[in-house]
PDB file of N, CA and C in Angstrom:
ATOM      1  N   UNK A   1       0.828  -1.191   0.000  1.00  0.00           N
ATOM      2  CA  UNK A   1       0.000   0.000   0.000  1.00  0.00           C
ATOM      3  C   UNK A   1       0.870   1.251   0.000  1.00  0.00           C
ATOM      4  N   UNK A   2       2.055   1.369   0.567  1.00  0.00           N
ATOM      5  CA  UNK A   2       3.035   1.945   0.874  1.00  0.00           C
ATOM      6  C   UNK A   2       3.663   2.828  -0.357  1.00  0.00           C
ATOM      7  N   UNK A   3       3.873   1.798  -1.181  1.00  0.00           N
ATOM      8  CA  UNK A   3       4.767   1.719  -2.309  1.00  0.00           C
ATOM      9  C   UNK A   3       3.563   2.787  -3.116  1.00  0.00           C
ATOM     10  N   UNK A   4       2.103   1.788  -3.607  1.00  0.00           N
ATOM     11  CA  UNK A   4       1.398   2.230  -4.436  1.00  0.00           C
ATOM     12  C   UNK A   4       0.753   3.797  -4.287  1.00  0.00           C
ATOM     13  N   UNK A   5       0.904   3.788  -3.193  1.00  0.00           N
ATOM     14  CA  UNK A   5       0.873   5.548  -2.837  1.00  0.00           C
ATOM     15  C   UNK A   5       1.641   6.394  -3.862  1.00  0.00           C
ATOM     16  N   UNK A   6       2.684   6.097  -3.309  1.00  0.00           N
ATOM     17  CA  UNK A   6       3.385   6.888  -3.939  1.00  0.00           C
ATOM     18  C   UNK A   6       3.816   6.986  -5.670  1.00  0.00           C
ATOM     19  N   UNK A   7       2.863   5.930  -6.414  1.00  0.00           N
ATOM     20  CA  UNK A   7       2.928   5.757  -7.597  1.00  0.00           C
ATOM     21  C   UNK A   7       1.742   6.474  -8.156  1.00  0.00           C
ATOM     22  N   UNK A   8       0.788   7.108  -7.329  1.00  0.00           N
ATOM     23  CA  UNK A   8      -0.633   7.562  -8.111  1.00  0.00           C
ATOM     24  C   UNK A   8      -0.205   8.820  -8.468  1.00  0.00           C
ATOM     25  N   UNK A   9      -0.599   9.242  -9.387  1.00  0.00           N
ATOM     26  CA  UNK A   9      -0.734  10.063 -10.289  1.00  0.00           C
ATOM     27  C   UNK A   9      -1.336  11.927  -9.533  1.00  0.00           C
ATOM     28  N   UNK A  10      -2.144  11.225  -8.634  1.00  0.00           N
ATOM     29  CA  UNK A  10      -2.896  12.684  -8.084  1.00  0.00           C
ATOM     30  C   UNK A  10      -2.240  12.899  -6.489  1.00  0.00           C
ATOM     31  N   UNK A  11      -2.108  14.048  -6.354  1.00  0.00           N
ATOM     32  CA  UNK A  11      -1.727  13.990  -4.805  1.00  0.00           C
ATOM     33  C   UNK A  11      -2.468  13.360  -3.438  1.00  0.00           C
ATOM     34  N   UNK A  12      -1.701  12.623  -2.838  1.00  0.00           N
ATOM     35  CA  UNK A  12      -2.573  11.868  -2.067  1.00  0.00           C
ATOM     36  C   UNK A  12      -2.466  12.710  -0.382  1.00  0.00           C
ATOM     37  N   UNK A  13      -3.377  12.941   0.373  1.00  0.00           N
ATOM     38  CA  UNK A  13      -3.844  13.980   1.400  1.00  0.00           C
ATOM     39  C   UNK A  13      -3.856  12.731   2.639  1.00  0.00           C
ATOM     40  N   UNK A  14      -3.379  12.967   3.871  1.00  0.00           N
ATOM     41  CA  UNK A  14      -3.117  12.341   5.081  1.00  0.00           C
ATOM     42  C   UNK A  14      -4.104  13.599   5.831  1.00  0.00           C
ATOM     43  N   UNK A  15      -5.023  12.847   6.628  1.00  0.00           N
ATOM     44  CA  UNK A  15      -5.106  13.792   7.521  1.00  0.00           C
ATOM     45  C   UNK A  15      -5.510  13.234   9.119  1.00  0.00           C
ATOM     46  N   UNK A  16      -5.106  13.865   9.876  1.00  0.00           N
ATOM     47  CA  UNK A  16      -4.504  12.847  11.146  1.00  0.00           C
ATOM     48  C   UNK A  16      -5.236  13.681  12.406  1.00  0.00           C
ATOM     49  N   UNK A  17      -5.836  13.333  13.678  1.00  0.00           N
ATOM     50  CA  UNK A  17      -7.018  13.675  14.774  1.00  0.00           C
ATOM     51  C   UNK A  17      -6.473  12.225  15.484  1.00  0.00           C
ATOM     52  N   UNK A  18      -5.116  12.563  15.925  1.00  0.00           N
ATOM     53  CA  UNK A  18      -4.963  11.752  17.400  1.00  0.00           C
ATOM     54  C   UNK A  18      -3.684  10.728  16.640  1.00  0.00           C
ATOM     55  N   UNK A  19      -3.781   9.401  17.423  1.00  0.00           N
ATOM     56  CA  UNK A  19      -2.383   8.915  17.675  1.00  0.00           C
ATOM     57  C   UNK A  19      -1.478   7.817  15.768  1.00  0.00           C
ATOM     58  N   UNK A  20      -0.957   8.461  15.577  1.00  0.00           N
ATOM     59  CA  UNK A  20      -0.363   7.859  14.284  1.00  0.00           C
ATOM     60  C   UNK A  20       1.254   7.091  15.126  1.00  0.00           C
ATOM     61  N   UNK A  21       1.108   5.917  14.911  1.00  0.00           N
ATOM     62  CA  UNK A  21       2.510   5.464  15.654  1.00  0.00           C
ATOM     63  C   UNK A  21       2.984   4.330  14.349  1.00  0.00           C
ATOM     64  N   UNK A  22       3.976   4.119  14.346  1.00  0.00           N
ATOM     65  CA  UNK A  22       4.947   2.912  13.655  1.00  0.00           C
ATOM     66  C   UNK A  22       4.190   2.974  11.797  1.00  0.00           C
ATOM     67  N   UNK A  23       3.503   1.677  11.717  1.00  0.00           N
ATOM     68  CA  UNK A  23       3.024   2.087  10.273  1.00  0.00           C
ATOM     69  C   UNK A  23       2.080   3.192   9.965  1.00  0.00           C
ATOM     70  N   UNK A  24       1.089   3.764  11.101  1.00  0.00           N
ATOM     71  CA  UNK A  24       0.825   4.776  10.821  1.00  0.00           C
ATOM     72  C   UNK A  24       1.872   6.430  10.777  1.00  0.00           C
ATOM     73  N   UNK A  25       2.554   6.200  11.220  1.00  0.00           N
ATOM     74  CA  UNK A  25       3.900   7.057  10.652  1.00  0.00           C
ATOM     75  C   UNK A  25       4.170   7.075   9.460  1.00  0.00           C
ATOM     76  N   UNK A  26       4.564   5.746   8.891  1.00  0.00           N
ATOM     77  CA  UNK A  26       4.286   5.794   7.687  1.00  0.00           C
ATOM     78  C   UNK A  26       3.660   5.787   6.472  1.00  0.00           C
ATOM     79  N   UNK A  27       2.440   5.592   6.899  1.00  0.00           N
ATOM     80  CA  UNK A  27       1.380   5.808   6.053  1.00  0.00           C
ATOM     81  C   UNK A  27       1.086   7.342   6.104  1.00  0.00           C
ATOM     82  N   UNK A  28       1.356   8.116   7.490  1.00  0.00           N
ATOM     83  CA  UNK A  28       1.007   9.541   6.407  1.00  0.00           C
ATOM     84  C   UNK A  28       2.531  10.317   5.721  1.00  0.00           C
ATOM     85  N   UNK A  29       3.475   9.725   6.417  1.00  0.00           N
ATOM     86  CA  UNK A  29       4.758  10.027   5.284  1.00  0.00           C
ATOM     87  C   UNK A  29       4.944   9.232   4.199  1.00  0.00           C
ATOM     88  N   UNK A  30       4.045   8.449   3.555  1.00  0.00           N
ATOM     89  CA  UNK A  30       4.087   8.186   2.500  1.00  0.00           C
ATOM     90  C   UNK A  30       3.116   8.900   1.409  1.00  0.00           C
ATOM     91  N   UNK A  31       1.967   9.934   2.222  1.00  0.00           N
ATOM     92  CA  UNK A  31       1.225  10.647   1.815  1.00  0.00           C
ATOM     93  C   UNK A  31       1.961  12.249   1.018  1.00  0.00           C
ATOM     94  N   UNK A  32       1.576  12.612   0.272  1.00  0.00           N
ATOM     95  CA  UNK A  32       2.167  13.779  -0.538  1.00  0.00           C
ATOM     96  C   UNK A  32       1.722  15.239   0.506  1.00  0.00           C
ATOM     97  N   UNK A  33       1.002  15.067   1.336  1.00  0.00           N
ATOM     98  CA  UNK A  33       0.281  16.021   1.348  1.00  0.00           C
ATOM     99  C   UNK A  33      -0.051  15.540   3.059  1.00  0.00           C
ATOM    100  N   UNK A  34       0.516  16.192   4.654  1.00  0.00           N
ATOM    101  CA  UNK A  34      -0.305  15.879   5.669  1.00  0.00           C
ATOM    102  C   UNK A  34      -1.126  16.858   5.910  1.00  0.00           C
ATOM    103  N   UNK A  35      -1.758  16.955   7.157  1.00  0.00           N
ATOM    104  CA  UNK A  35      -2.945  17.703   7.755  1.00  0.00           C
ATOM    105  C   UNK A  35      -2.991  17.106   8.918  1.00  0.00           C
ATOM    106  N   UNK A  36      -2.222  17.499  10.341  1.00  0.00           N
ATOM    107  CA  UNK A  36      -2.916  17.070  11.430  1.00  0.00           C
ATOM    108  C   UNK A  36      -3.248  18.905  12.388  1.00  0.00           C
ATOM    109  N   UNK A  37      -3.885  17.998  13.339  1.00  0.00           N
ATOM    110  CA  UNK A  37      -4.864  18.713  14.004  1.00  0.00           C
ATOM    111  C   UNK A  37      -4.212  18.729  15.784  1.00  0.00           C
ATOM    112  N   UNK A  38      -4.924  19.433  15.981  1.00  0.00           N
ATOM    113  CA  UNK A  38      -3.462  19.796  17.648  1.00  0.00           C
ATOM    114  C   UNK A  38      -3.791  18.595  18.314  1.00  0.00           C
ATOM    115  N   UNK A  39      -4.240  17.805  18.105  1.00  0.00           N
ATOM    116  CA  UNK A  39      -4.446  16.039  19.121  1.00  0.00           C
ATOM    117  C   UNK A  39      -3.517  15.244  18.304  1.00  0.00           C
ATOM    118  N   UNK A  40      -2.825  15.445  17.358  1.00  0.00           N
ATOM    119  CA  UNK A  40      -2.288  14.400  16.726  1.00  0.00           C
ATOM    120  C   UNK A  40      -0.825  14.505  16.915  1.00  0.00           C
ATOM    121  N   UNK A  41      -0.399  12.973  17.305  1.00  0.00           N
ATOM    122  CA  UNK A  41       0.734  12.900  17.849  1.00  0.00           C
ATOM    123  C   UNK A  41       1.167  11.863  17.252  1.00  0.00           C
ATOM    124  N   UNK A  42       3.066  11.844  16.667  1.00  0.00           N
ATOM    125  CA  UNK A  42       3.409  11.028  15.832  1.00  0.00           C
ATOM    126  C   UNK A  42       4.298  10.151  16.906  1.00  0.00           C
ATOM    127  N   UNK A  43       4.374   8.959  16.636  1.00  0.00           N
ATOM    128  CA  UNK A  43       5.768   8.050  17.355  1.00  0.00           C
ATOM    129  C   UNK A  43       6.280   6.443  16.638  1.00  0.00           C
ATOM    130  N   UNK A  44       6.844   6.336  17.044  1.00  0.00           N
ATOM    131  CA  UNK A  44       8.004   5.025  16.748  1.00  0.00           C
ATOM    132  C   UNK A  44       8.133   4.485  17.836  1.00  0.00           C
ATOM    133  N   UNK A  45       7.185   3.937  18.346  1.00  0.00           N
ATOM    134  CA  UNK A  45       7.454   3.622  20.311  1.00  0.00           C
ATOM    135  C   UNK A  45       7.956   2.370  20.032  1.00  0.00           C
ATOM    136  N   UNK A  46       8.260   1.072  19.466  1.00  0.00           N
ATOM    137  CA  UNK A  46       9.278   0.741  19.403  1.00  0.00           C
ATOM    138  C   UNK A  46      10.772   0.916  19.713  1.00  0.00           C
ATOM    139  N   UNK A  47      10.868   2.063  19.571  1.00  0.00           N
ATOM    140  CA  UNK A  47      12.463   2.126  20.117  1.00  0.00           C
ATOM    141  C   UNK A  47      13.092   2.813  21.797  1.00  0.00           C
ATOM    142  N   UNK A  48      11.597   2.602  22.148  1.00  0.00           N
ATOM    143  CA  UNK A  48      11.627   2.635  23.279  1.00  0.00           C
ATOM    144  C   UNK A  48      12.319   1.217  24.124  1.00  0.00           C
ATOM    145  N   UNK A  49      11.904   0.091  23.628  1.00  0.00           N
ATOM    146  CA  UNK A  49      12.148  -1.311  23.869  1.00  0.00           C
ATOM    147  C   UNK A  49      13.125  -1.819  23.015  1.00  0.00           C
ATOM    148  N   UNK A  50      14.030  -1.169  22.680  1.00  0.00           N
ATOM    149  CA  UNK A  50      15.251  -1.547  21.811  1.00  0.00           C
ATOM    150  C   UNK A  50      14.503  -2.066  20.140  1.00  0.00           C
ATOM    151  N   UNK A  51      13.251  -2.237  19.677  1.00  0.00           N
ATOM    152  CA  UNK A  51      12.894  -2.830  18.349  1.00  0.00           C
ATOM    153  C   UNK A  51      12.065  -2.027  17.680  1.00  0.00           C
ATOM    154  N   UNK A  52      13.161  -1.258  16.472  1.00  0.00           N
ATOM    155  CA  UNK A  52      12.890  -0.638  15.681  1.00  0.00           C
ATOM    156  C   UNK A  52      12.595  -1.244  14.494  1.00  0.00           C
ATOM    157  N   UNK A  53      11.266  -1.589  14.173  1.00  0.00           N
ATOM    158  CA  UNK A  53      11.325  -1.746  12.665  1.00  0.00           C
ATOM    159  C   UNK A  53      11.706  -0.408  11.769  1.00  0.00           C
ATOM    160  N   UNK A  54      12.554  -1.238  10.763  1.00  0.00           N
ATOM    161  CA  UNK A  54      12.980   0.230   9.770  1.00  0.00           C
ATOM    162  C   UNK A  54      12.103   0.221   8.466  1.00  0.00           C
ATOM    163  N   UNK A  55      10.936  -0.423   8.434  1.00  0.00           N
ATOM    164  CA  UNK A  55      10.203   0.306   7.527  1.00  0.00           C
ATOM    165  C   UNK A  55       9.650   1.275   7.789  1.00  0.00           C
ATOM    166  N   UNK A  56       8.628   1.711   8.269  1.00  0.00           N
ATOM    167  CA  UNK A  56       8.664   3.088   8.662  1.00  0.00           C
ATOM    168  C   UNK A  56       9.747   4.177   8.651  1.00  0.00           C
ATOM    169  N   UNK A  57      10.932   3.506   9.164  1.00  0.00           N
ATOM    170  CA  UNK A  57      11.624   4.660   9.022  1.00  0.00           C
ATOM    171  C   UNK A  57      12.072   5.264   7.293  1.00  0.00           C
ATOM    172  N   UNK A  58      12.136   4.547   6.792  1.00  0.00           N
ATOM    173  CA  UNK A  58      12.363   4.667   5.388  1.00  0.00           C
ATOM    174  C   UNK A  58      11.481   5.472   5.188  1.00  0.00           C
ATOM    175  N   UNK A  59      10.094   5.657   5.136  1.00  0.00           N
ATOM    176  CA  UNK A  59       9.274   6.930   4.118  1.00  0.00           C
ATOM    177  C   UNK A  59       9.420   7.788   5.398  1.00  0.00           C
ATOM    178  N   UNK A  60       9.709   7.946   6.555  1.00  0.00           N
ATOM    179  CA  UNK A  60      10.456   8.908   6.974  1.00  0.00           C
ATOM    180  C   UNK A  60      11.213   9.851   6.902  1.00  0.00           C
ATOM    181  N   UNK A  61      12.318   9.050   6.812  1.00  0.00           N
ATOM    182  CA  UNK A  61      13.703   9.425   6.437  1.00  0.00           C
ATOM    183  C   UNK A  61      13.375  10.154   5.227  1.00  0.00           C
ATOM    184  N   UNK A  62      12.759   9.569   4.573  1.00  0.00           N
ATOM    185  CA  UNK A  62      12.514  10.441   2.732  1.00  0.00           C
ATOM    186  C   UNK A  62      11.583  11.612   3.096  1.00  0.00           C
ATOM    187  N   UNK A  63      10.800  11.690   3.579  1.00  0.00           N
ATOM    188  CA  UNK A  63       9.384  12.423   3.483  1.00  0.00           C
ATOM    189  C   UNK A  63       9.831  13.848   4.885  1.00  0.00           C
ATOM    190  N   UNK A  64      10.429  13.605   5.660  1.00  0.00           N
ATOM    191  CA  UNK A  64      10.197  14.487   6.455  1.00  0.00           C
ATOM    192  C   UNK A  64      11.324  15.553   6.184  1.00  0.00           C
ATOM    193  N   UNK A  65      12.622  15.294   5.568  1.00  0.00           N
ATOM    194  CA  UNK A  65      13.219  16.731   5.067  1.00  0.00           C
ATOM    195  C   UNK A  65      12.337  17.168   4.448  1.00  0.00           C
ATOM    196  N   UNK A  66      11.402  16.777   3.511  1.00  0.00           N
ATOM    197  CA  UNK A  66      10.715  17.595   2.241  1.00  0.00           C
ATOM    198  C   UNK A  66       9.419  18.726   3.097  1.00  0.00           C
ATOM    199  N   UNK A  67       9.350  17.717   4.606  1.00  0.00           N
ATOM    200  CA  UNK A  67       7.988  18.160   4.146  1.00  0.00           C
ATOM    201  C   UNK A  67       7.692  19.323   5.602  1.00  0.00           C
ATOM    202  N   UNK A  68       8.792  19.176   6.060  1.00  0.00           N
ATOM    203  CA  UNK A  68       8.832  20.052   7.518  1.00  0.00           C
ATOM    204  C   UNK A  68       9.352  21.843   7.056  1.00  0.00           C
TER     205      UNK A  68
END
């Protein structure tokens, strides 16, 4: 789903009202376009417990120089 995002043609819009963590991290940094709202809070709590999955971090890593 990840991937195919980022292959559509039209800009695709994230918009976020509360907790986005691990793949939801990346599902709205794989989005062209966010929108959150003052309740919405991003995390990777995984690496709180030493286990980071690095997918997420990947449309991360890409998406958040562009988009901050």
């Amino acid at each position: 789903v990840m991937t195919l995002i980022q292959s559509i043609p039209v800009p695709v819009l994230a918009e976020v009202n509360g907790l986005a963590t691990a793949a939801g991290c990346q599902l709205v940094a794989s989005c062209d376009i966010a929108v959150a709202s003052n309740k919405s809070r991003f995390a990777t709590p995984g690496v709180n417990v030493g286990l980071f999955c690095s997918t997420p971090a990947v449309a991360l890593g890409r998406a958040v120089p562009r988009k901050v």
